[in-house]
N, C-alpha and C. Protein backbone atom coordinates (compact mmCIF):
# COMPACT_ATOMS: atom_id res chain seq x y z
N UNK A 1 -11.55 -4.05 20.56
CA UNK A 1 -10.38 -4.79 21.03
C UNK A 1 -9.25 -4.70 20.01
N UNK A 2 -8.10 -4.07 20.57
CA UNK A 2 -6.99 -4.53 19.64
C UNK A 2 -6.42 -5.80 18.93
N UNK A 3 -6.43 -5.91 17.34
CA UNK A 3 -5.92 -6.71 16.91
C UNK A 3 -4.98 -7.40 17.27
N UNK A 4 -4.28 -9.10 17.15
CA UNK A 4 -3.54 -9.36 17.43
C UNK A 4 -2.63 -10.03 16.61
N UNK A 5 -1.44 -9.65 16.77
CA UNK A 5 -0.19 -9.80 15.33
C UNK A 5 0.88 -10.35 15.71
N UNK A 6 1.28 -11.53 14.67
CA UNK A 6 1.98 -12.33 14.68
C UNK A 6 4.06 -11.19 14.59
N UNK A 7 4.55 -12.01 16.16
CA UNK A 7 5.67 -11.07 15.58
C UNK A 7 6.77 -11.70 15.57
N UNK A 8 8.29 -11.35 14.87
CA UNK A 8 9.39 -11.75 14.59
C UNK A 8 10.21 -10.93 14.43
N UNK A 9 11.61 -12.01 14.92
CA UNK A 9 12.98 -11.44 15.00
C UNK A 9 13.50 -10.84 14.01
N UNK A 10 15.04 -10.45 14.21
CA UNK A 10 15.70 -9.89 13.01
C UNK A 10 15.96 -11.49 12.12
N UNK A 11 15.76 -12.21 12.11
CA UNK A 11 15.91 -13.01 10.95
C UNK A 11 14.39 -13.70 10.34
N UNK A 12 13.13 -12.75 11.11
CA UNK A 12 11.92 -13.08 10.23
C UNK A 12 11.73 -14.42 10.64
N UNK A 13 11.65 -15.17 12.31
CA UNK A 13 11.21 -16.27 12.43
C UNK A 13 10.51 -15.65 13.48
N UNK A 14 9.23 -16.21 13.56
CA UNK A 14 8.23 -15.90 14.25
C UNK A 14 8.09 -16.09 15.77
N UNK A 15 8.42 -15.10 16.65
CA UNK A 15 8.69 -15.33 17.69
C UNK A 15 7.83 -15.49 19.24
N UNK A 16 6.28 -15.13 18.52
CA UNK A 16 5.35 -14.91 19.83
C UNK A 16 3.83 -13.99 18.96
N UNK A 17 3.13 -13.66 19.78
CA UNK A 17 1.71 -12.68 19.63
C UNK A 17 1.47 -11.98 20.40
N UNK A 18 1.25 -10.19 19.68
CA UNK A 18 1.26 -9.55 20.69
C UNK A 18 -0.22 -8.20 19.90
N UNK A 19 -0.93 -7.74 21.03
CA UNK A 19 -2.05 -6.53 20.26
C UNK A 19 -1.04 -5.51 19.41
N UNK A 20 -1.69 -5.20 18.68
CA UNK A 20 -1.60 -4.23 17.67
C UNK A 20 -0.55 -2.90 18.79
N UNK A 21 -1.25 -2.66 19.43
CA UNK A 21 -1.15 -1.40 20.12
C UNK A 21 0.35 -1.64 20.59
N UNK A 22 0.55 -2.70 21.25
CA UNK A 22 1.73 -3.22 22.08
C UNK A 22 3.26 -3.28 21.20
N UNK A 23 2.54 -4.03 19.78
CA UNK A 23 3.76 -4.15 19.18
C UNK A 23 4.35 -2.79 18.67
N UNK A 24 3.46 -1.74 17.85
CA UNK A 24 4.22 -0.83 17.52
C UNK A 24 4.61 -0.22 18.85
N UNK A 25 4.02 -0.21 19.62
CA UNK A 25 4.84 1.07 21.12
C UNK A 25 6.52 0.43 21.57
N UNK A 26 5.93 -1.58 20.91
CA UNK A 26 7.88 -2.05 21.49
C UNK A 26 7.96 -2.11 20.57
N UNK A 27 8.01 -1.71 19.11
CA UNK A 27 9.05 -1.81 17.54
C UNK A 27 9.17 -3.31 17.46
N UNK A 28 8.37 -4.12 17.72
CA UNK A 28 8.48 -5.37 16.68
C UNK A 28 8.45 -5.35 15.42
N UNK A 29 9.36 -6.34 14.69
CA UNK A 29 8.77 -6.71 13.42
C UNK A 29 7.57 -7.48 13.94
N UNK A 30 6.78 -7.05 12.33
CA UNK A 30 5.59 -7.53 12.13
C UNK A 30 4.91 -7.61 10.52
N UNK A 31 3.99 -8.30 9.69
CA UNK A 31 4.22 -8.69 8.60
C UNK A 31 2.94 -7.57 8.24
N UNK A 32 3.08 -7.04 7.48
CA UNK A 32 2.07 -6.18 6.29
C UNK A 32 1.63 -6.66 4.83
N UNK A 33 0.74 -6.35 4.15
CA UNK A 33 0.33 -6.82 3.05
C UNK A 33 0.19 -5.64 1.89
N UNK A 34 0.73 -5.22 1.18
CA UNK A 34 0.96 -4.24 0.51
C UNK A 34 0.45 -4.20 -1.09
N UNK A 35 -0.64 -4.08 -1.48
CA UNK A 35 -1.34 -4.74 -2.82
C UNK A 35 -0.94 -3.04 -3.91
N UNK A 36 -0.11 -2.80 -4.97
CA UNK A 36 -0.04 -2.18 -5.62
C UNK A 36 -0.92 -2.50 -6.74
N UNK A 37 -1.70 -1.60 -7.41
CA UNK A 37 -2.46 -1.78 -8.74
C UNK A 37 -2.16 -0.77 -9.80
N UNK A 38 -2.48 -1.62 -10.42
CA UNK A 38 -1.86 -0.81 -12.01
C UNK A 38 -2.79 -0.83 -12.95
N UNK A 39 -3.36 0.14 -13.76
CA UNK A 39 -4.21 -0.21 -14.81
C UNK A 39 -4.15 0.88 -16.16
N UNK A 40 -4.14 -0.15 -17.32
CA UNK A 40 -3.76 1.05 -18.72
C UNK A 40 -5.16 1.32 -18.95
N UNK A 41 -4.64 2.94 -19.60
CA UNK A 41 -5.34 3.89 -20.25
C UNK A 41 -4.99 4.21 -21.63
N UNK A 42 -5.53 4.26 -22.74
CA UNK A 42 -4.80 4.88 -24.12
C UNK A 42 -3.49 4.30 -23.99
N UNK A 43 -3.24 3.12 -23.70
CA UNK A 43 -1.99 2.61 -24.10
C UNK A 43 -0.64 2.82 -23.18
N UNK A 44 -0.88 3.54 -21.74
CA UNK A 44 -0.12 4.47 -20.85
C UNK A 44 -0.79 3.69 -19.78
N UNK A 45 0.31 3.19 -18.95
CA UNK A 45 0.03 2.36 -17.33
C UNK A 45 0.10 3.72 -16.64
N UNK A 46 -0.57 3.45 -15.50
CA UNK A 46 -1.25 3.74 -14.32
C UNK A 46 -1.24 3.34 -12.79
N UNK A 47 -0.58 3.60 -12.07
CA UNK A 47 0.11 3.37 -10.69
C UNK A 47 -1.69 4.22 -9.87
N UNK A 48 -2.19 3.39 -9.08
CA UNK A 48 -4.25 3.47 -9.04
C UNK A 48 -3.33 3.66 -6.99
N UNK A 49 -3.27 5.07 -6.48
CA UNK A 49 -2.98 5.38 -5.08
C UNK A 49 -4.19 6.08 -4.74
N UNK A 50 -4.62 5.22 -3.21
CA UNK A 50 -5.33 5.29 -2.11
C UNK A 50 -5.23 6.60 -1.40
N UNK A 51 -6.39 7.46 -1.64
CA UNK A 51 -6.00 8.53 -0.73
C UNK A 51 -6.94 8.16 0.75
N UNK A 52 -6.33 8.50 1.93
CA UNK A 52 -6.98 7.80 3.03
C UNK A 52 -8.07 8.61 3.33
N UNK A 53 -8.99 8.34 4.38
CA UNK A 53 -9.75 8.53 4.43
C UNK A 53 -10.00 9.80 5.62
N UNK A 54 -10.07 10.87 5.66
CA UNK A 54 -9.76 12.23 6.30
C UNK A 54 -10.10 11.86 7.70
N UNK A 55 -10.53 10.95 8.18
CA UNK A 55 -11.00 10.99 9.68
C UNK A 55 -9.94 9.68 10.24
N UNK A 56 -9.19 9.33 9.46
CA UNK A 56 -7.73 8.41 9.77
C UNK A 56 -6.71 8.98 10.79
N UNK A 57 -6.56 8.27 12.43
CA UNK A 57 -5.43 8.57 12.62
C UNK A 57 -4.17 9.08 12.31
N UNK A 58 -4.10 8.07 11.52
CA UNK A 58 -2.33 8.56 10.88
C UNK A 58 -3.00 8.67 9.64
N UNK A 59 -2.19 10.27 9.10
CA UNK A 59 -1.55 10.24 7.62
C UNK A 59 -3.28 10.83 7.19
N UNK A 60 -3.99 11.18 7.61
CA UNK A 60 -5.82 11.71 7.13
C UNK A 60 -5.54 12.72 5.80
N UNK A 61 -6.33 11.99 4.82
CA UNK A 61 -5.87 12.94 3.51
C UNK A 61 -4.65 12.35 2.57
N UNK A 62 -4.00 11.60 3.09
CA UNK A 62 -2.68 11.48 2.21
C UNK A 62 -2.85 10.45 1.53
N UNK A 63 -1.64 10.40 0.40
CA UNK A 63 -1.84 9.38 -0.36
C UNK A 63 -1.35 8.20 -0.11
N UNK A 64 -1.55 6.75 -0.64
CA UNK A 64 -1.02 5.72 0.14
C UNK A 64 -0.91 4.30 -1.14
N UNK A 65 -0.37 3.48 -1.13
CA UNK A 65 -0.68 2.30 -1.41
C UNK A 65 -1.93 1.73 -1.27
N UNK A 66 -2.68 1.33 -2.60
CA UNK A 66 -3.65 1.17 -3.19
C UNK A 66 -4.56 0.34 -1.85
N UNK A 67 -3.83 -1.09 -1.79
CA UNK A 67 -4.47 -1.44 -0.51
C UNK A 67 -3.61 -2.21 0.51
N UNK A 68 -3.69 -1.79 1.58
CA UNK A 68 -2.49 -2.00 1.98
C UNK A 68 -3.28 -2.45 3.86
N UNK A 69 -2.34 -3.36 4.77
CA UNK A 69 -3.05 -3.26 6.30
C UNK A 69 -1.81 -4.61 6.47
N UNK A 70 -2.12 -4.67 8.12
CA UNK A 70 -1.81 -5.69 8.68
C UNK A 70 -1.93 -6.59 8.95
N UNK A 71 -1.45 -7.87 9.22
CA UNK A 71 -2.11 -9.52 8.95
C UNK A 71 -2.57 -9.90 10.57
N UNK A 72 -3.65 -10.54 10.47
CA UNK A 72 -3.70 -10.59 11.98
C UNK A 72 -2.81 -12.53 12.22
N UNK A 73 -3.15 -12.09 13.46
CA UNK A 73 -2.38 -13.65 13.83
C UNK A 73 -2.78 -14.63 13.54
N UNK A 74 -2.51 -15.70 12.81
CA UNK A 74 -3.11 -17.07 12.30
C UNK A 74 -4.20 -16.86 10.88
N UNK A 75 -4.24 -15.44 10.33
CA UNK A 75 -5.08 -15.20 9.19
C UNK A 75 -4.48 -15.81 7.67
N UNK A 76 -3.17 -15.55 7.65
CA UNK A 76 -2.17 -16.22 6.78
C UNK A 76 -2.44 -14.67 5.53
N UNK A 77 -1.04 -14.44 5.10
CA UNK A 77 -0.87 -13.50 4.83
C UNK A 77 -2.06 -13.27 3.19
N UNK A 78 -2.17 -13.97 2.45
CA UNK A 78 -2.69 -14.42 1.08
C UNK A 78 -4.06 -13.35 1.81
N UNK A 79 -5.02 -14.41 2.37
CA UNK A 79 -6.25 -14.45 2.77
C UNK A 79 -6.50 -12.96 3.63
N UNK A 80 -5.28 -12.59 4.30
CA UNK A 80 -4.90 -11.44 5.12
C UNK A 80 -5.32 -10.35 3.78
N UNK A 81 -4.37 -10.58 2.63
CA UNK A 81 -4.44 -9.57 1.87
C UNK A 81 -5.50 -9.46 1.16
N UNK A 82 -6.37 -10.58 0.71
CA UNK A 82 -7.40 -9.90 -0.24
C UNK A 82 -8.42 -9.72 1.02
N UNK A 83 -8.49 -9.90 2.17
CA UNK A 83 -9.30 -9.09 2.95
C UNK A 83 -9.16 -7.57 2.87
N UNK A 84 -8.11 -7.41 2.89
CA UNK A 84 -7.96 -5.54 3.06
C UNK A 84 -8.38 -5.37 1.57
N UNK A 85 -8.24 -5.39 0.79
CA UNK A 85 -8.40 -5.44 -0.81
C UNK A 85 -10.06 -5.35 -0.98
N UNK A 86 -10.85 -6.62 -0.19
CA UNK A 86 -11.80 -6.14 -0.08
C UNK A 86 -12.61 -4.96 0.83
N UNK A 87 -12.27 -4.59 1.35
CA UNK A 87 -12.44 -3.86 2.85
C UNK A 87 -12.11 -2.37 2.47
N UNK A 88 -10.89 -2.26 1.22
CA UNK A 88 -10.54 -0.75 1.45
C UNK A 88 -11.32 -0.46 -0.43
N UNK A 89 -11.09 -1.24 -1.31
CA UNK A 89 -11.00 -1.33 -2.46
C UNK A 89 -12.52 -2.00 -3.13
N UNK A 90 -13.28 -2.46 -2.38
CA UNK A 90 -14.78 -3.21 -2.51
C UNK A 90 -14.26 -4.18 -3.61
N UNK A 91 -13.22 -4.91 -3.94
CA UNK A 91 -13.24 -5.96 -5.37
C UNK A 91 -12.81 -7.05 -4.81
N UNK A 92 -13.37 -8.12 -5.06
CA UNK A 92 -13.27 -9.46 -4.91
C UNK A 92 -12.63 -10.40 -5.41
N UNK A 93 -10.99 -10.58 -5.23
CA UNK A 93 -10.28 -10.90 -5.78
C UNK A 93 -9.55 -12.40 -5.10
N UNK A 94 -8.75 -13.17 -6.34
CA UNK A 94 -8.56 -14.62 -5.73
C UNK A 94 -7.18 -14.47 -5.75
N UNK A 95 -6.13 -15.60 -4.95
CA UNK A 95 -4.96 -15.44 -4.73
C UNK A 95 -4.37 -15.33 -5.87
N UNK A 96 -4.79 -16.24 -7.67
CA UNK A 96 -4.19 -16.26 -8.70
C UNK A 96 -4.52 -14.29 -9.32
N UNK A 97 -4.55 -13.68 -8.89
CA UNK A 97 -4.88 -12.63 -9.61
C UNK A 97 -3.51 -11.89 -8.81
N UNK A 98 -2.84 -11.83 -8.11
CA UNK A 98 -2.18 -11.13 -7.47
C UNK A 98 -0.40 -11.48 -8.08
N UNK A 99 0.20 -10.87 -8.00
CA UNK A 99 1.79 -11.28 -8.24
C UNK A 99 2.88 -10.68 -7.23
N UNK A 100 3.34 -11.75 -7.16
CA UNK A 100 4.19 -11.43 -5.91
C UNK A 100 5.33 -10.24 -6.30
N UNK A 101 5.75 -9.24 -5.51
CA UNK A 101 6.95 -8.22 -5.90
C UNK A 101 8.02 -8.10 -5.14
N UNK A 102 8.45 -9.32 -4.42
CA UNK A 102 9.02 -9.19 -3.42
C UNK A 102 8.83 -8.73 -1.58
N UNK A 103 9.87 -8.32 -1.56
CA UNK A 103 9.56 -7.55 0.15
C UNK A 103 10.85 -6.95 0.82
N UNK A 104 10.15 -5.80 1.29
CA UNK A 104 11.09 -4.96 2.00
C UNK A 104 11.06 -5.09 3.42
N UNK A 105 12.01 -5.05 4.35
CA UNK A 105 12.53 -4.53 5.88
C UNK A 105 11.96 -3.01 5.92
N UNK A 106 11.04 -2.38 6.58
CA UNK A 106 11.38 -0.78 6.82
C UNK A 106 10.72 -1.06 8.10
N UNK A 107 11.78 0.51 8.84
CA UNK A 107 11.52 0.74 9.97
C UNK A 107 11.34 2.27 9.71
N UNK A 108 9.90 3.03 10.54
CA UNK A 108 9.88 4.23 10.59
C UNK A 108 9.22 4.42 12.23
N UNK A 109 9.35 5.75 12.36
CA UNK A 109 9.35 6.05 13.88
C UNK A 109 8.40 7.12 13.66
N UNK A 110 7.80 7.40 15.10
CA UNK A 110 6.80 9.06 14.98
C UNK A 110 5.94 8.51 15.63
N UNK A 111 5.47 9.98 16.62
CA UNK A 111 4.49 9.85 17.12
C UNK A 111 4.33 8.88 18.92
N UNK A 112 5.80 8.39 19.12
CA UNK A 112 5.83 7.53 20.85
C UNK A 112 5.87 6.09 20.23
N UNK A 113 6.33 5.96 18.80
CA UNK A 113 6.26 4.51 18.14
C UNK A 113 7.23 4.11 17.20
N UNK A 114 7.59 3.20 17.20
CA UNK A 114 8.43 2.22 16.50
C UNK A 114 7.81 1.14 15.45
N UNK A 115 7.77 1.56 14.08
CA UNK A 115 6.91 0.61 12.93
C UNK A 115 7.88 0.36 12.38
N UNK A 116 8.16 -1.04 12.72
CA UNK A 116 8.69 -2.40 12.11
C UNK A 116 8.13 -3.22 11.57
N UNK A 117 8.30 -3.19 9.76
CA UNK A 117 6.93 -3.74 9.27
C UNK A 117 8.29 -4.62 8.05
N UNK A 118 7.87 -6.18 8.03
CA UNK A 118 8.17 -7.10 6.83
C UNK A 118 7.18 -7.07 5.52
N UNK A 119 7.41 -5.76 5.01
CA UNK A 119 6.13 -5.44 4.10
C UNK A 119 5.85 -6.34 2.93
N UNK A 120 5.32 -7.43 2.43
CA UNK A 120 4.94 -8.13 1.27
C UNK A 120 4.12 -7.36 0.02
N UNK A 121 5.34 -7.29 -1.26
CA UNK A 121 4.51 -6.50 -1.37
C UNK A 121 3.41 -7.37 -3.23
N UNK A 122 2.80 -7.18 -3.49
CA UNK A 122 2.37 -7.56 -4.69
C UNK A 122 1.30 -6.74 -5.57
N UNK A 123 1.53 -6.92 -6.63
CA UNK A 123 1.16 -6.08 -7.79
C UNK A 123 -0.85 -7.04 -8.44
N UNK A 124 -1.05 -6.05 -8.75
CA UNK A 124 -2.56 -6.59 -9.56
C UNK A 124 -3.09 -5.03 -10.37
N UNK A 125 -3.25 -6.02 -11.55
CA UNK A 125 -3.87 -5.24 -12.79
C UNK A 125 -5.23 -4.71 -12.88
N UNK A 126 -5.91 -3.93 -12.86
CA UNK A 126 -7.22 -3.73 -12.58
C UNK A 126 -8.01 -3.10 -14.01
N UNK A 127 -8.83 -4.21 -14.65
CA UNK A 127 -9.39 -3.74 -15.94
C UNK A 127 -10.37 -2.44 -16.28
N UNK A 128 -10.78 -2.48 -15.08
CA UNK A 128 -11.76 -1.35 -14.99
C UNK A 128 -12.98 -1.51 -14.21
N UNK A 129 -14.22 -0.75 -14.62
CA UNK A 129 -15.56 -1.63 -13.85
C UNK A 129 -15.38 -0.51 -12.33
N UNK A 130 -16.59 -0.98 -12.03
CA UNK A 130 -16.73 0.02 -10.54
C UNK A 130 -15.93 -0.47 -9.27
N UNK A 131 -15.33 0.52 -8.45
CA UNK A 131 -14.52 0.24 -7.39
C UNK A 131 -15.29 0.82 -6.50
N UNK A 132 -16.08 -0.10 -5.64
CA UNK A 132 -16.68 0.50 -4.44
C UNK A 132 -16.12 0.80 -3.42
N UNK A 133 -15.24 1.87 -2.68
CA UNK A 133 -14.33 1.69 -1.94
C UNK A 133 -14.99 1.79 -0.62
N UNK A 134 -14.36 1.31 0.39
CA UNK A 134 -14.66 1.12 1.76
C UNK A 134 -14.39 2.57 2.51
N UNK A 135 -15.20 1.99 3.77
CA UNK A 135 -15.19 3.86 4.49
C UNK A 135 -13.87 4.34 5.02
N UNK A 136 -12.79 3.64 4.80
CA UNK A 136 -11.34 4.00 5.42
C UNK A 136 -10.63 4.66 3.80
N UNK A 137 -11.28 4.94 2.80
CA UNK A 137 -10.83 5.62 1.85
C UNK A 137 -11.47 6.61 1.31
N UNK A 138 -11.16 7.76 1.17
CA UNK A 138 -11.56 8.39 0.40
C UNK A 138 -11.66 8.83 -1.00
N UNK A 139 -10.81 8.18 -1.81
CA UNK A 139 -10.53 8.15 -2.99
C UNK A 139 -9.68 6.78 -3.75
N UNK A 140 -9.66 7.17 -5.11
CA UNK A 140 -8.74 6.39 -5.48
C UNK A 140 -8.23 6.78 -7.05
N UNK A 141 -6.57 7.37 -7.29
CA UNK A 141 -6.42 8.21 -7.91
C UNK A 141 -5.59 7.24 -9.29
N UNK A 142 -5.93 7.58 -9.91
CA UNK A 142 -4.76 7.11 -11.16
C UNK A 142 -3.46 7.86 -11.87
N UNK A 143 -2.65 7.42 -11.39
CA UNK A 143 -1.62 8.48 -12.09
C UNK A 143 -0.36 7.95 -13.21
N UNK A 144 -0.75 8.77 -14.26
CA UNK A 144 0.71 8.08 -14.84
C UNK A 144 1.78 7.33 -14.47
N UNK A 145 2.47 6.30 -14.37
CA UNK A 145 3.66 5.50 -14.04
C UNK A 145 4.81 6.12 -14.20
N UNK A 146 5.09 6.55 -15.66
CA UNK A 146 6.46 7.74 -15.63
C UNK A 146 6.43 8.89 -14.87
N UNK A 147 5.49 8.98 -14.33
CA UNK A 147 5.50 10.24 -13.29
C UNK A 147 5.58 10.01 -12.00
N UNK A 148 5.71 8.43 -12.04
CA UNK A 148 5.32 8.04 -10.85
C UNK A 148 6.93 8.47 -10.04
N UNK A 149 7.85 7.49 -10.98
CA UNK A 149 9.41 7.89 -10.53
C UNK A 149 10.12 9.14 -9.76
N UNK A 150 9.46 10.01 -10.46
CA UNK A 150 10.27 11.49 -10.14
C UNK A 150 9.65 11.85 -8.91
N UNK A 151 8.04 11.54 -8.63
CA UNK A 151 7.28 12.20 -7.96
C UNK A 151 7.12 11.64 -6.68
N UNK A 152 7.63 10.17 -6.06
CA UNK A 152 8.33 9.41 -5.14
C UNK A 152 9.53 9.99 -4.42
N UNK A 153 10.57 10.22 -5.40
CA UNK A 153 11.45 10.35 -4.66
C UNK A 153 12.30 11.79 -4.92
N UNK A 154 10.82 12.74 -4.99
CA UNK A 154 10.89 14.05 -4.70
C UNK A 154 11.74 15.06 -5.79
N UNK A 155 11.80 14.59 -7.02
CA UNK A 155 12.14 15.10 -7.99
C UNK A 155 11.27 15.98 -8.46
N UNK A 156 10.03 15.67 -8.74
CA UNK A 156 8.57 16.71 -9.18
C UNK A 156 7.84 16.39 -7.95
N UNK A 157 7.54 17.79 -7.86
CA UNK A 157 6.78 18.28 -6.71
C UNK A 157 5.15 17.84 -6.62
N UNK A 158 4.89 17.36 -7.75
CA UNK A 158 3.57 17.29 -7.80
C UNK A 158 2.84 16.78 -8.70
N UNK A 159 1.94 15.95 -9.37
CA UNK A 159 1.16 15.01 -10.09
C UNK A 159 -0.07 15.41 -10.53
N UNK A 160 -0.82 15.15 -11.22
CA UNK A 160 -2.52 15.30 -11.42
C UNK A 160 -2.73 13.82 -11.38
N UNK A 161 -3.41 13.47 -10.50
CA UNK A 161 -4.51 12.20 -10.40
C UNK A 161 -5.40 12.13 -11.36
N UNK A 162 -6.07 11.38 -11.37
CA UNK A 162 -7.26 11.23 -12.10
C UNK A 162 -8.38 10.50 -11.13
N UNK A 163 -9.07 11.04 -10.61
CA UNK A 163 -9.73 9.86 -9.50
C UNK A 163 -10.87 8.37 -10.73
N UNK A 164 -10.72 7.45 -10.02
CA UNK A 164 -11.26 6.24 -10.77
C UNK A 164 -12.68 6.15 -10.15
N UNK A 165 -12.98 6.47 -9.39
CA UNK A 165 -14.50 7.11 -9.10
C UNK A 165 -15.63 7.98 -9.48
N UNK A 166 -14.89 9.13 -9.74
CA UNK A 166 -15.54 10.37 -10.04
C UNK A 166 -14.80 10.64 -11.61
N UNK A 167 -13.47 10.55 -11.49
CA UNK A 167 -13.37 10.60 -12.80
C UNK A 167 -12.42 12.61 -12.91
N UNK A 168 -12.85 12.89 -11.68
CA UNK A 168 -12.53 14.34 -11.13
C UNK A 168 -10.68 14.63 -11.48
N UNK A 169 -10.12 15.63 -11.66
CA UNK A 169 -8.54 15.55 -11.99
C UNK A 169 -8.43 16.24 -10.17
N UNK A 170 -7.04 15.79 -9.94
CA UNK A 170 -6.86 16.21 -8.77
C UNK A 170 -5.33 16.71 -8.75
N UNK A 171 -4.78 17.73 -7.88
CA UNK A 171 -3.32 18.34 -7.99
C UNK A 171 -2.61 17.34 -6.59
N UNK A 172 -1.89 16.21 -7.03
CA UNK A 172 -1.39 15.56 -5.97
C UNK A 172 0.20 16.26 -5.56
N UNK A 173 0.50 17.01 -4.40
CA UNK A 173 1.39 17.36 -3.80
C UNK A 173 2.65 16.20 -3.35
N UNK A 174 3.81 15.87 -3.27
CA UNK A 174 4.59 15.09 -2.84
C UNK A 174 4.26 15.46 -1.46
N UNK A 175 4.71 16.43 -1.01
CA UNK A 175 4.40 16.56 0.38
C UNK A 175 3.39 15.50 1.33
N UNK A 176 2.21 15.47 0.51
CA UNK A 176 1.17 14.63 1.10
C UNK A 176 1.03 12.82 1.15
N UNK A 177 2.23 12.28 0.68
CA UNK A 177 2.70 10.83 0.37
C UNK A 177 3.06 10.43 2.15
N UNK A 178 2.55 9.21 2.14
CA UNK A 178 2.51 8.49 3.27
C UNK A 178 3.94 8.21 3.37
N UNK A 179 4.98 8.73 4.49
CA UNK A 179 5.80 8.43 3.83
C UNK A 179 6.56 6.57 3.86
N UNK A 180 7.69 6.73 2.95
CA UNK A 180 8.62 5.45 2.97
C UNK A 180 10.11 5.74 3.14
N UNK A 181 10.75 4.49 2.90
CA UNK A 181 11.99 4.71 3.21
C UNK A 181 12.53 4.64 2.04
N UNK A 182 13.87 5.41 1.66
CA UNK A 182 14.31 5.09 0.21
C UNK A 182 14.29 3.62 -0.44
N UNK A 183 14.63 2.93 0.45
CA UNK A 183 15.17 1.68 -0.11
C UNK A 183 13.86 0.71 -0.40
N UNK A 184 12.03 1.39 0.41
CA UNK A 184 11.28 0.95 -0.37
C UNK A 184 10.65 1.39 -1.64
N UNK A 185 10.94 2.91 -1.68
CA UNK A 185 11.05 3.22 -2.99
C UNK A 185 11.73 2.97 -4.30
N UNK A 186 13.15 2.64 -4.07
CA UNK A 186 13.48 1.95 -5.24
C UNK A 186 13.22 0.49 -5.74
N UNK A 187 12.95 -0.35 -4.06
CA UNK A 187 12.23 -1.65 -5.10
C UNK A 187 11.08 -1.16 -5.73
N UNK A 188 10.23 -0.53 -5.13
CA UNK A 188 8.72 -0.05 -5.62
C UNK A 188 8.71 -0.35 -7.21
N UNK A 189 9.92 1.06 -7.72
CA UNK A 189 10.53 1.84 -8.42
C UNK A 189 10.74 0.44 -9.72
N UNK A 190 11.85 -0.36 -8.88
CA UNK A 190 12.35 -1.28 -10.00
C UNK A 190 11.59 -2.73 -9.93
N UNK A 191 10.77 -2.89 -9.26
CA UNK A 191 9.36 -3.97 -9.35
C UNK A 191 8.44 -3.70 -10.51
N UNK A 192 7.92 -2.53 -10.59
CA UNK A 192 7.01 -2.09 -11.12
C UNK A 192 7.23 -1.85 -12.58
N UNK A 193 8.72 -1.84 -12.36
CA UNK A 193 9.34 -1.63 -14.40
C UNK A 193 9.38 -2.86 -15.44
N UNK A 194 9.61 -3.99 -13.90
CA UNK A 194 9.93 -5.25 -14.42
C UNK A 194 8.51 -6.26 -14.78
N UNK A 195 7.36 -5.36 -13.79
CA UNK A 195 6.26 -5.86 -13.66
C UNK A 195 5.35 -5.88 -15.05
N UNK A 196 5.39 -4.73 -15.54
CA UNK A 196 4.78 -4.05 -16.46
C UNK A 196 5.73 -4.65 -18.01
N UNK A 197 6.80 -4.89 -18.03
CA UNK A 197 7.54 -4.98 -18.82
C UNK A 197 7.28 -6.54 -19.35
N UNK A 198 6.93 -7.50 -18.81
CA UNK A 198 6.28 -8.32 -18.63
C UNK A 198 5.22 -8.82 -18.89
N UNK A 199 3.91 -7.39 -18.89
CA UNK A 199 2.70 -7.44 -19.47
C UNK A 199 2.15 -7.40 -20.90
C-alpha cells in the first residue's frame, strides 16, 4: 500500500493527506528528512554519501544523501527521521544527536512527475564503529569535505570515496549524483562550513 503524506501550500501550511503515488504525479509540497553525516579522519572531515541500492527505482547506483526519505502522515518529522537513519544506515540514534541545518524549497521534475519536497535538512557526526546498512543501500562512501565543494557543483569531475564498510577506495563520477538544485547546493555548501567550524 502506498504511503501516506502529509501535504502543503506555497506558504508550508498543511493542507490535507494524500498516497505517496498521488502526490508526486500532482507536484505537492511535501516534507522530507534529509540527515547529512560527517566524520574526521587524521584530522580531515568527511562528508559519509549513500550510494543507493542498484535495484532502486530512481537514481539505482547513484550517490545520495547519507540518509534521507519521506515523513509519513502524523509520524512527526524528528521520529520520521531517525526512522530512515535506522532503516537505511542500521544506527540508533536520539533526537539530541542530530543538528538542525536549516531547509530548502526544491522542485524537480522527470519521469510523468512533479517532486515538491520542503527538505529538512540536519547534520550528525559519526565516530566510527560498524554501520550496518539496510537493503535500500548499497554502500556508504567517505569523502573528503574540500572536495566535496568543487565536486557538487561540477567543478571536478570526480572524487575517490573511501567506502566505511569495506574500507574499498572507489572512483566517484559527478555524473552519478542524485541530482539537486543549485540553490540546495549552496546551502548544503554553506551549512556544512558553518557546521564543522563549530566543532
Amino acid at each position: 500500500m502506498d504511503e501516506l503524506l502529509d501535504i502543503f501550500n506555497e506558504k508550508e501550511e498543511k493542507t490535507g493527506v494524500k498516497a505517496r503515488g498521488e502526490v508526486h504525479r500532482d507536484g505537492d509540497w511535501h516534507e522530507t528528512f534529509h540527515c547529512w553525516v560527517l566524520a574526521k579522519s587524521d584530522s580531515e572531515w568527511h562528508m559519509l554519501l549513500q550510494k543507493r541500492a542498484f535495484d532502486k527505482a530512481d537514481y539505482p547506483g547513484f550517490y545520495d544523501i547519507t540518509a534521507a526519505g519521506h515523513i509519513e502522515s502524523g509520524e512527526g518529522l524528528i521520529p520520521g527521521g531517525l526512522r530512515e537513519i535506522r532503516e537505511e544506515l542500521g544506527l540508533s540514534l536520539e533526537r539530541s544527536d542530530l543538528t538542525p541545518a536549516g531547509y530548502v524549497k526544491e522542485e524537480l521534475s522527470g519521469k510523468g512527475m512533479v517532486d515538491r519536497e520542503i527538505c529538512r535538512l540536519f547534520f550528525y557526526t559519526w565516530t566510527g564503529g560498524d554501520m550496518p546498512i539496510g537493503h535500500e543501500v548499497a554502500d556508504v562512501l567517505a569523502v573528503p569535505l574540500k572536495q566535496l565543494s568543487p565536486w557538487l557543483t561540477g567543478e571536478k569531475e570526480r572524487v575517490t570515496g573511501v567506502s566505511v564498510c569495506t574500507g574499498k577506495t572507489e572512483d566517484m563520477k559527478a555524473v552519478s549524483w542524485v541530482p539537486h538544485t543549485s540553490v540546495y547546493r549552496h546551502h548544503l555548501i554553506s551549512a556544512v562550513s558553518e557546521y564543522v567550524e563549530k566543532l
